[in-house]
Protein backbone atom coordinates (compact mmCIF):
# COMPACT_ATOMS: atom_id res chain seq x y z
CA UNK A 1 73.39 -66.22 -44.97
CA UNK A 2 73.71 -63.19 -47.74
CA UNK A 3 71.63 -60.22 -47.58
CA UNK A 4 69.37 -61.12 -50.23
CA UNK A 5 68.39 -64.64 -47.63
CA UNK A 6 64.75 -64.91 -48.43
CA UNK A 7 64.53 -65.86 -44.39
CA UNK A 8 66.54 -62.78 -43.99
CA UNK A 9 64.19 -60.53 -46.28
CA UNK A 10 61.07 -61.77 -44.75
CA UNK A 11 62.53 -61.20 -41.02
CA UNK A 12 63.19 -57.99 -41.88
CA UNK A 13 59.87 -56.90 -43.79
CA UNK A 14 57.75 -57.91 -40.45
CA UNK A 15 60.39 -55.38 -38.72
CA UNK A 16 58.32 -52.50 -40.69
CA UNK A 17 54.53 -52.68 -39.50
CA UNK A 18 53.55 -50.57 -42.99
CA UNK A 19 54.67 -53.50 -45.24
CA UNK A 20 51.53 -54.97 -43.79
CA UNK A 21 49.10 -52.41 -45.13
CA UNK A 22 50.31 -50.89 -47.71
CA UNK A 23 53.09 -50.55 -50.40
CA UNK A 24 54.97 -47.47 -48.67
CA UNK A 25 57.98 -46.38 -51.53
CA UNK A 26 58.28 -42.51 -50.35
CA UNK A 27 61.44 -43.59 -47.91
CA UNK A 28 63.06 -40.30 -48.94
CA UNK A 29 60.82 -38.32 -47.67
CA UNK A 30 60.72 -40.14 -44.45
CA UNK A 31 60.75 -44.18 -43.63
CA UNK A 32 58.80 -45.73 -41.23
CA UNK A 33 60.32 -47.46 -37.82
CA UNK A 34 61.50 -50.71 -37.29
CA UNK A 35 60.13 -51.88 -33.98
CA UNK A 36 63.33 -52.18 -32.26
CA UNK A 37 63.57 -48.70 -32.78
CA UNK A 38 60.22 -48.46 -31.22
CA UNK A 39 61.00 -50.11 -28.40
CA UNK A 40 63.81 -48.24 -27.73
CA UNK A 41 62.51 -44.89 -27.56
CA UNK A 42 59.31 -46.16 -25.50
CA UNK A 43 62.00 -47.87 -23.05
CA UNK A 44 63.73 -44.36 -22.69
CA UNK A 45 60.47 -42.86 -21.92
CA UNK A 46 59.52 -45.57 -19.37
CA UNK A 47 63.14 -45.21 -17.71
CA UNK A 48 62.49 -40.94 -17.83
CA UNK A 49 59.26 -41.50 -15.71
CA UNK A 50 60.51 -44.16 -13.53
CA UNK A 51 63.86 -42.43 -12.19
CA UNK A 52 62.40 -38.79 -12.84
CA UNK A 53 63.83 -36.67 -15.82
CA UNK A 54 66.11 -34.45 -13.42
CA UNK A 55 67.51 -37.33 -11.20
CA UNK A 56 71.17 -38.08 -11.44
CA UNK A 57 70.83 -41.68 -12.56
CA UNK A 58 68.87 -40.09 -15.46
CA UNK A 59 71.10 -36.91 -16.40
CA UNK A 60 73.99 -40.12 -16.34
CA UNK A 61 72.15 -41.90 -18.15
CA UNK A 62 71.50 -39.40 -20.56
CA UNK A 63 75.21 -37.88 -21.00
CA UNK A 64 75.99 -41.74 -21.85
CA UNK A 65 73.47 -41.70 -24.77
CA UNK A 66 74.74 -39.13 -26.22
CA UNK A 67 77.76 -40.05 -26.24
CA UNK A 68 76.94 -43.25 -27.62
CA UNK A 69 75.11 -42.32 -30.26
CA UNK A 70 77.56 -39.65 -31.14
CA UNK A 71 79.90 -43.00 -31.51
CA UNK A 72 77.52 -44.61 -33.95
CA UNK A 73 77.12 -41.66 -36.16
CA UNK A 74 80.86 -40.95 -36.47
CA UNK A 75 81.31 -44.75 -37.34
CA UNK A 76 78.91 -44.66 -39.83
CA UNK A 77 80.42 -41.49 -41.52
CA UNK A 78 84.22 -42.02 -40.56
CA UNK A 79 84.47 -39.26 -38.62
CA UNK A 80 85.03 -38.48 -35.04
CA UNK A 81 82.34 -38.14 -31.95
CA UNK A 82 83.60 -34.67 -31.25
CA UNK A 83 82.64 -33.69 -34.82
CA UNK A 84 79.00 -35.10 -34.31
CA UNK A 85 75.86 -32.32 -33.32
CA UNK A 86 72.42 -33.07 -32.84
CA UNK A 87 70.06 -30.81 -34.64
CA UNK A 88 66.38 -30.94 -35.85
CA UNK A 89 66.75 -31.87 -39.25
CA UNK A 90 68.82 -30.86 -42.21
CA UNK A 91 67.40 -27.78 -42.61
CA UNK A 92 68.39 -26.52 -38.88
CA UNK A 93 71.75 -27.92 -40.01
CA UNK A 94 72.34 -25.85 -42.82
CA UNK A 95 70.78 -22.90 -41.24
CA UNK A 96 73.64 -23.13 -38.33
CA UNK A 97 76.38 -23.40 -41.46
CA UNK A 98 75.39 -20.59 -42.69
CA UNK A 99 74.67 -18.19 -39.94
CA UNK A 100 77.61 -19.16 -37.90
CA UNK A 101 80.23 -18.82 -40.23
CA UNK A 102 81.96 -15.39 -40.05
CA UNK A 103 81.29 -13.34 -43.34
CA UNK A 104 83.12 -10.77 -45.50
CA UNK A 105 81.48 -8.57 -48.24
CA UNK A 106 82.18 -10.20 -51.57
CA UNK A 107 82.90 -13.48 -50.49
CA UNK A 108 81.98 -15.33 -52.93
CA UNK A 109 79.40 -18.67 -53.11
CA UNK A 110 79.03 -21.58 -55.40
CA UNK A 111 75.89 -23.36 -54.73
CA UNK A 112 73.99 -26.24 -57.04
CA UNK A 113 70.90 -24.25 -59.12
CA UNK A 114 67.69 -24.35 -58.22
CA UNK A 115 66.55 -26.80 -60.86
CA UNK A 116 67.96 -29.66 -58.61
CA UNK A 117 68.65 -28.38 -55.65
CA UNK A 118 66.60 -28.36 -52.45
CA UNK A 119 65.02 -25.03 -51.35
CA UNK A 120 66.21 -26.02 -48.00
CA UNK A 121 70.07 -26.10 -49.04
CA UNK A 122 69.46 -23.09 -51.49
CA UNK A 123 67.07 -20.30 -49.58
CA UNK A 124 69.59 -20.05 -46.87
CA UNK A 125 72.68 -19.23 -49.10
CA UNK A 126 70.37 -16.58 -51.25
CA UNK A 127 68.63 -15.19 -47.68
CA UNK A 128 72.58 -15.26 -46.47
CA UNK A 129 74.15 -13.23 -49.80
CA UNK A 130 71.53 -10.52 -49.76
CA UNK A 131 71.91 -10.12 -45.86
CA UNK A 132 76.20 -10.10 -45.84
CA UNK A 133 76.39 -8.98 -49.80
CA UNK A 134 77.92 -11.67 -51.10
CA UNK A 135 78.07 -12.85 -54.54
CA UNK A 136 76.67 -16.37 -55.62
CA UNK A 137 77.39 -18.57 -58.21
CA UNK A 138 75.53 -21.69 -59.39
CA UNK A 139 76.63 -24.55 -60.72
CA UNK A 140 75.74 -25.77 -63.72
CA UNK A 141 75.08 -23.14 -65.50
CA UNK A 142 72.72 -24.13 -68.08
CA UNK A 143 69.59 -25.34 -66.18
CA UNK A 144 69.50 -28.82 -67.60
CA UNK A 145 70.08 -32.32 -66.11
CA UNK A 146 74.00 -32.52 -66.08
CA UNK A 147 75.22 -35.65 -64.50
CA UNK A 148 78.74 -37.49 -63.72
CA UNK A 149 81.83 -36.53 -65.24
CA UNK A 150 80.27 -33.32 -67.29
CA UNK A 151 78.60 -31.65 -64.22
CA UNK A 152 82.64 -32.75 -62.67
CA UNK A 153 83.86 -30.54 -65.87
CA UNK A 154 80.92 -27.86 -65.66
CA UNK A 155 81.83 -27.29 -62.06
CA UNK A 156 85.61 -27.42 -62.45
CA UNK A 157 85.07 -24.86 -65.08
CA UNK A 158 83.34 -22.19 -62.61
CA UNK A 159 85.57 -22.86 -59.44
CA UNK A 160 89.17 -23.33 -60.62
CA UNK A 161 88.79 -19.23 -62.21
CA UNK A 162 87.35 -17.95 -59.10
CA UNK A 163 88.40 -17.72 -55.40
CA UNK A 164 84.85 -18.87 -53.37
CA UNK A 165 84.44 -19.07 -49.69
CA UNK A 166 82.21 -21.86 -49.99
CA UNK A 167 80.67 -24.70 -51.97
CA UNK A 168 77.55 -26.09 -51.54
CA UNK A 169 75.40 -29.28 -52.91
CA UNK A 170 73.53 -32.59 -52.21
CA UNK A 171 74.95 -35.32 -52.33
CA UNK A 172 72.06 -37.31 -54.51
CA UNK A 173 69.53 -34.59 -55.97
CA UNK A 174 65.79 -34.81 -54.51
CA UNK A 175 63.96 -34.61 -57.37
CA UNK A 176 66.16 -36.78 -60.04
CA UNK A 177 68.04 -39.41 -58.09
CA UNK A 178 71.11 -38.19 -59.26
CA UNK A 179 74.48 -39.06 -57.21
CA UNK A 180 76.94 -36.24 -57.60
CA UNK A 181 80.08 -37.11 -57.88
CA UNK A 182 81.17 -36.16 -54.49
CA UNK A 183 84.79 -37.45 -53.85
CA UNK A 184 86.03 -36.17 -57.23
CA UNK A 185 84.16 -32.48 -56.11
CA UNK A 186 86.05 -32.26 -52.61
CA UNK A 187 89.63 -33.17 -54.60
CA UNK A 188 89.18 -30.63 -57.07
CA UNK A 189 88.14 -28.06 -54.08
CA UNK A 190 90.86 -28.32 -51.97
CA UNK A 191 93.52 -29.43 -53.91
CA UNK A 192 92.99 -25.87 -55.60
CA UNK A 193 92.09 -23.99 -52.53
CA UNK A 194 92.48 -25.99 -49.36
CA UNK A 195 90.38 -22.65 -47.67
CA UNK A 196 87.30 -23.68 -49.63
CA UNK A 197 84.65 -24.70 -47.27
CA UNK A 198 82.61 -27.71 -48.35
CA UNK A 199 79.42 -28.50 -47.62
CA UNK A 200 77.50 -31.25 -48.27
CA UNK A 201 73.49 -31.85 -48.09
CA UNK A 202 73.55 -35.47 -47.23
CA UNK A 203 69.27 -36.01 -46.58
CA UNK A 204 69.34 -38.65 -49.53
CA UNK A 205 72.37 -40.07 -49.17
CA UNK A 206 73.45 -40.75 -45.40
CA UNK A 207 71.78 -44.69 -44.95
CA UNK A 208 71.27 -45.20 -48.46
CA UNK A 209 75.06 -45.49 -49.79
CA UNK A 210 78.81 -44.66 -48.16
CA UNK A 211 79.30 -41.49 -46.54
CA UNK A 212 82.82 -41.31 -45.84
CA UNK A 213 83.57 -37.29 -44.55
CA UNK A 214 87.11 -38.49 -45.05
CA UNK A 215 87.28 -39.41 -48.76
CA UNK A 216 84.70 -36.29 -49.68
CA UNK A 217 86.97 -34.18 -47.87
CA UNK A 218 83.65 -32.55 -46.67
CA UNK A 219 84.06 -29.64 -44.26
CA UNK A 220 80.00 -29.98 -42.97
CA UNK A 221 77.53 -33.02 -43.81
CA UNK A 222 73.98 -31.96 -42.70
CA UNK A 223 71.58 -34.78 -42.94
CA UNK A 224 68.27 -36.31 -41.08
CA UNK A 225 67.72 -39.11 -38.49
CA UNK A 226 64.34 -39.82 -40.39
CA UNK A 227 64.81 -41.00 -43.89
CA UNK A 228 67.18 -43.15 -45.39
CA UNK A 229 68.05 -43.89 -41.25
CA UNK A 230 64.76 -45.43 -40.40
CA UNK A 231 65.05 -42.96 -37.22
CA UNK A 232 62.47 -40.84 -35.28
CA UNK A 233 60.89 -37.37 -36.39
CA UNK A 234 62.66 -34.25 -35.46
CA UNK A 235 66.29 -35.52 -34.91
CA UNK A 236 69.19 -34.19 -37.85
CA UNK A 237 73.07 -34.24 -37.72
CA UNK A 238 75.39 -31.53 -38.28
CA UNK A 239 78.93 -32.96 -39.07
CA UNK A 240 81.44 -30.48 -38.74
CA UNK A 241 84.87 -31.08 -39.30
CA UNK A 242 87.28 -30.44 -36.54
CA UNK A 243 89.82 -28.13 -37.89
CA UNK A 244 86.74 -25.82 -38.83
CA UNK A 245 84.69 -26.18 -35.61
CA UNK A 246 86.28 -23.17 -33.91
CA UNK A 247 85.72 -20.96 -36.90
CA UNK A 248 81.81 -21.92 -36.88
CA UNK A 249 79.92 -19.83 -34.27
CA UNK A 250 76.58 -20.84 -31.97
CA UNK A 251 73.23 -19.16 -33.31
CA UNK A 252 72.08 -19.85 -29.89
CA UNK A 253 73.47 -19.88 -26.30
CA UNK A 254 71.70 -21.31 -23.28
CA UNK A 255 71.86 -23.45 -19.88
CA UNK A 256 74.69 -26.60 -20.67
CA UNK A 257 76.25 -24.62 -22.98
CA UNK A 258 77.68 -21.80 -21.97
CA UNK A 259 79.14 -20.73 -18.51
CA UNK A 260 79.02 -16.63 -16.96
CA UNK A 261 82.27 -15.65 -16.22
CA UNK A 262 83.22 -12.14 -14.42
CA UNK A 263 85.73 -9.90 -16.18
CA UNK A 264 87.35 -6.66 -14.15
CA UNK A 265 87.09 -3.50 -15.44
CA UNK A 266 90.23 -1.96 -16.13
CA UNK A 267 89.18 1.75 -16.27
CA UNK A 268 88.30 1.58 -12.77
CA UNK A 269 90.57 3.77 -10.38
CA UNK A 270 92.96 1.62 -7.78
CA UNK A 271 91.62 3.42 -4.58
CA UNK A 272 87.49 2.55 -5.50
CA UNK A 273 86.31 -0.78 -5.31
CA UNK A 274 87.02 -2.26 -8.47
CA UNK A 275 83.81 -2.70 -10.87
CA UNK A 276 83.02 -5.86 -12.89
CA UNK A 277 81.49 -6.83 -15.39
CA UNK A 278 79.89 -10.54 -16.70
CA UNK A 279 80.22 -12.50 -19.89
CA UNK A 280 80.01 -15.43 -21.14
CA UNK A 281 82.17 -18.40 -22.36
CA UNK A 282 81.22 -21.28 -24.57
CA UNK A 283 81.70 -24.79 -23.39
CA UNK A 284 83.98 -27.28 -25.51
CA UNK A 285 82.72 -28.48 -29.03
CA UNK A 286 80.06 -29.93 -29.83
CA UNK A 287 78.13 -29.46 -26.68
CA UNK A 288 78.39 -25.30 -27.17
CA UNK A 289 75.79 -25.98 -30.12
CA UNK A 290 73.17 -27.58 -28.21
CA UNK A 291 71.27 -24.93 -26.76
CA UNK A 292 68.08 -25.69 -28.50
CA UNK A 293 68.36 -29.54 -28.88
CA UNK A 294 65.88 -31.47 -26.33
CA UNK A 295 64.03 -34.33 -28.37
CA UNK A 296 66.18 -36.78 -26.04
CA UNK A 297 63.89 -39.78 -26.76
CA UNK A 298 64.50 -39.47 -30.63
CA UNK A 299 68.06 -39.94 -29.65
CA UNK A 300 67.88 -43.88 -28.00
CA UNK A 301 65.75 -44.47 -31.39
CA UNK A 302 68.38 -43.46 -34.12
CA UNK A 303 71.09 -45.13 -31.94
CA UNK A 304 68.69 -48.10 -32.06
CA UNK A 305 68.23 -47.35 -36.07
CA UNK A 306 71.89 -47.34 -36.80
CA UNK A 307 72.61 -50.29 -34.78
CA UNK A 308 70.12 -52.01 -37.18
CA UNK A 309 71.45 -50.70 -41.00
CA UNK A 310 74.97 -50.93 -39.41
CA UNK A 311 74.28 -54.61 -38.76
CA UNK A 312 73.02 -54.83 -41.96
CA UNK A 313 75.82 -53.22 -43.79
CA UNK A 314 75.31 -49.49 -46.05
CA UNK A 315 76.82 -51.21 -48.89
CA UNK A 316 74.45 -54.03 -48.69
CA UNK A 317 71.51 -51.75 -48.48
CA UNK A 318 72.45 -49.54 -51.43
CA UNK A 319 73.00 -52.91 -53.79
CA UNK A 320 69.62 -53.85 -52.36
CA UNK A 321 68.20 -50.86 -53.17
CA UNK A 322 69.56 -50.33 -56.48
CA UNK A 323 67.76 -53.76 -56.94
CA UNK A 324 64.38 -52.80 -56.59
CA UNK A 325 65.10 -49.34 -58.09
CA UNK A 326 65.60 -51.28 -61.39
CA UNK A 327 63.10 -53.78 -60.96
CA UNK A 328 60.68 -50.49 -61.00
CA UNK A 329 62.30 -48.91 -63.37
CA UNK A 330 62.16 -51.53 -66.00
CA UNK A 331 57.91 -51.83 -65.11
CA UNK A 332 57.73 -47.96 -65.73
CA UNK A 333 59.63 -48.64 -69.31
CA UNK A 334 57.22 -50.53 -70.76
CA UNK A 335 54.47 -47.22 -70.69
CA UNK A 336 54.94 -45.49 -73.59
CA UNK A 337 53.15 -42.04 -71.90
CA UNK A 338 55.94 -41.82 -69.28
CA UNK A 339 59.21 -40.42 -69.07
CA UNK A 340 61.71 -41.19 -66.43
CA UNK A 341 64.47 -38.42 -65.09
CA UNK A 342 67.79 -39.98 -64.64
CA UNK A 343 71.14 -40.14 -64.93
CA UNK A 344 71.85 -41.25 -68.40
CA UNK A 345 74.76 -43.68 -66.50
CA UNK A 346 74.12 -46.34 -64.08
CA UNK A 347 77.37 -45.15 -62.24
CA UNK A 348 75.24 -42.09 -61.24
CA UNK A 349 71.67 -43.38 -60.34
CA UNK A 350 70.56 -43.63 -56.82
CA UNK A 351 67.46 -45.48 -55.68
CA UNK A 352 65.47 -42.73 -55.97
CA UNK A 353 63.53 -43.08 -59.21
CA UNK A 354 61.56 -39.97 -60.74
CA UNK A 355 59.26 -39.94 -63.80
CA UNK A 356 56.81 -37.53 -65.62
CA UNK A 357 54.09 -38.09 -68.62
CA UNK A 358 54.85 -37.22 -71.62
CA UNK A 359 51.46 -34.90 -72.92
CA UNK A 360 49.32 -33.02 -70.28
CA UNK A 361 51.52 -33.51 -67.31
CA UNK A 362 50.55 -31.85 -64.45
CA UNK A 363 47.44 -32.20 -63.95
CA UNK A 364 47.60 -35.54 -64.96
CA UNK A 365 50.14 -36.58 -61.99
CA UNK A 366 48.29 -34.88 -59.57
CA UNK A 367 45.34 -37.12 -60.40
CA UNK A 368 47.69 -40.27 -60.55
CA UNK A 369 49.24 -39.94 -57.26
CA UNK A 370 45.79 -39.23 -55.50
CA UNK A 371 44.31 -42.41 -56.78
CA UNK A 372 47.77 -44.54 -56.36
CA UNK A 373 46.97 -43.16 -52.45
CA UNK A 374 43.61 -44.52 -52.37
CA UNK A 375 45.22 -47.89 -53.96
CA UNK A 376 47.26 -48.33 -50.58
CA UNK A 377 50.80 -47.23 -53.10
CA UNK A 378 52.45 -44.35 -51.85
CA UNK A 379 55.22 -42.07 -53.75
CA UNK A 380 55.91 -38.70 -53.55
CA UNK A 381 55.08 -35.45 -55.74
CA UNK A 382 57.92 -33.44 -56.52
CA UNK A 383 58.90 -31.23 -59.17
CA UNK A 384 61.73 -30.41 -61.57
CA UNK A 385 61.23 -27.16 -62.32
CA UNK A 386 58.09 -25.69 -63.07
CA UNK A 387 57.72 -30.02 -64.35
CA UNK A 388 55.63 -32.32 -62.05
CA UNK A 389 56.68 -35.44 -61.26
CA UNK A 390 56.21 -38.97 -59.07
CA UNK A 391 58.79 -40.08 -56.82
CA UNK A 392 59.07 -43.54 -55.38
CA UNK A 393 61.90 -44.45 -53.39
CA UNK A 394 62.33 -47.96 -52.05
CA UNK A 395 64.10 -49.21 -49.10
CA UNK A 396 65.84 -52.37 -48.36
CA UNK A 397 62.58 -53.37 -46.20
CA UNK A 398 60.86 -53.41 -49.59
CA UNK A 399 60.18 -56.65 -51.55
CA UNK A 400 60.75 -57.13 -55.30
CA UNK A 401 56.92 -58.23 -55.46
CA UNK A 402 56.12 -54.88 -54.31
CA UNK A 403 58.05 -53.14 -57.19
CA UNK A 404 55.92 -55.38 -59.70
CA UNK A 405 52.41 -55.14 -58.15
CA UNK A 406 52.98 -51.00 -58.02
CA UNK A 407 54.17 -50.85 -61.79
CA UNK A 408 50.61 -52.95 -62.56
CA UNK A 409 48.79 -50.38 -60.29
CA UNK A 410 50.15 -47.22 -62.65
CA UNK A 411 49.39 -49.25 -65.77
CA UNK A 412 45.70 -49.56 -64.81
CA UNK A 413 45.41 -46.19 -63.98
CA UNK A 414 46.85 -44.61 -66.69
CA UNK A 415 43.99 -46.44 -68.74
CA UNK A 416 41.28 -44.89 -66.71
CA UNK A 417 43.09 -41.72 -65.71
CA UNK A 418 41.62 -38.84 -68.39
């Protein structure tokens, strides 16, 4: 049985209660459950009131689930479970990068421009260089839609005459679907300047194609448990690599992660009772980070969640989703008044896929996406720019009849949209 089964499609469709009222294609903002996952996290919660939260079976229990799905996330990135934290969401992620990581004034940054780049992996680094003085560079520098091998030469450009502390970008851009070319980027960092930090905004890539920390040559891969993942609200990942863990500092410190330790005063005089004084000391990596982490139940449900796309197979998923990506794309072709934003090659699309109209735009998306909503179709509004634009991003749960039937529903709009 391949992948594209129809037996194997259909089982999976009924997984996803949404497929059953409407056509749901904004997966990268976030993707409805799969009832397994569900189950799982309403099993943790029946197990939490039937032992009691603070029992030891339960704190066992619990240290066993983390570890676990620590496991699961490491397999599905290559990495190892030390290297695995539990945050929020991406956001908290990059927020930890940045404010952990010990500072110099002038240290220079190269970060992706705002054009593309999400306001949640480019606020921090500005917020960061005004607080510590440091100088940013983005990358590319003309704000226009660079993709493959000439944002590769843009950015080589920039970084190979400059010594920078840090890169930053996503791995596939929010707002255009477009996959950077990520492996090629971590060579050309650290073959020039191994001391480089990279880090990588994975929210649209992690479940959607290969992540593999190894061949980026990543140094941190922030990413959510709720999109591409098919996991619960309010769980992210922070990967950081091991050789840089020690260098990356807590923003918090709390109960589990941290012990108070006494240290003697040495000024004090040898005939006096000898004063102390307490402190603290961090536990081991990567349970020093998790002062603020407590949404335990999401935790069973991504475990459950990457049990099911690892079953599946990532690569399998991204060829599926590719699949309906184009089966979209080709409907949204045949209307003269819109304009897709892409990649020019094929080699650099995602499954995201972004278009605008051509005259009167933003106003005139706005209205579209309010009635495709009332239609039961759901994509997201986004922007490139100051440009307005509809996203729709299918997942593997999606059916190619789906893709059809919402390219007919913007055709019939359009007619009646003005």
């Amino acid at each position: 049985m391949t992948f594209f089964d129809k037996e194997m499609l259909e089982s999976i469709s009924t997984d996803f209660y949404i497929t059953k009222k409407r056509i749901y294609l904004n997966n990268g903002s976030i993707t409805p459950l799969p009832i397994s996952t569900i189950k799982s996290i309403t099993d943790f919660n029946i197990r939490y009131s039937e032992v009691g939260p603070d029992s030891k079976e339960f704190t066992g229990y619990l240290d066993e689930l983390k570890l676990e799905t620590r496991k699961r996330v490491a397999d599905l990135l290559n990495g190892h479970e030390d290297e695995i934290i539990f945050t929020q969401s991406t956001t908290e992620g990059i927020n930890m990068i940045s404010n952990g990581l010990p500072w110099k004034g002038n240290d220079k940054l190269l970060i992706r421009n705002s054009l593309n780049e999400h306001f949640s992996n480019y606020l921090p680094w500005i917020k960061l260089s005004a607080e510590k003085n440091l100088q940013v560079r983005t990358f590319p520098e003309e704000k226009v839609g660079i993709y493959g091998e000439s944002l590769i030469e843009n950015f080589t450009s920039i970084y190979e005459k400059n010594t920078f502390k840090l890169v930053s970008t996503s791995h596939v851009i929010y707002n255009d679907g477009s996959i950077t070319p990520i492996e090629k980027m971590g060579n050309i960092i650290k073959k020039s300047n191994k001391d480089t930090l990279f880090s990588i905004d994975g929210a649209q890539s992690v479940g959607s194609l290969i992540t593999d920390v190894r061949k980026m040559k990543c140094d941190f891969l922030t990413f959510p448990s709720f999109k591409w993942l098919c996991g619960p609200l309010g769980v992210g990942i922070l990967y950081v690599k091991k050789q840089v863990m020690e260098d990356l500092s807590p923003m918090f410190i709390g109960s589990g992660t941290a012990e108070l330790v006494s240290l003697k005063n040495k000024n004090a005089k040898v005939d006096k009772i000898k004063k102390s004084r307490e402190s603290t000391k961090y536990h081991k990596y990567p349970e020093k980070y998790q002062a603020t982490f407590r949404n335990f139940p999401g935790l069973p449900g991504l475990e459950a969640s990457l049990r099911y796309l690892l079953r599946i197979g990532i690569d399998n998923i991204f060829q599926r989703n590719k699949f309906l990506a184009s089966i979209l794309r080709q409907e949204l072709m045949k209307m003269n008044e819109l304009v897709l934003h892409e990649a020019a090659s094929e080699d650099f699309r995602s499954s995201l896929v972004s278009f605008s109209f051509r005259k009167q735009n933003n106003a005139r998306i706005q209205k579209l996406n309010a009635r495709l909503q009332k239609e039961g179709v759901i994509l997201a509004e986004r922007e490139i720019g100051t440009k307005k634009i509809l996203r729709a991003s299918p997942h593997f749960y999606n059916s190619e009849d789906e893709m059809v039937r919402t390219g007919n529903t913007i055709k019939s709009l359009i007619k009646v949209l003005d």
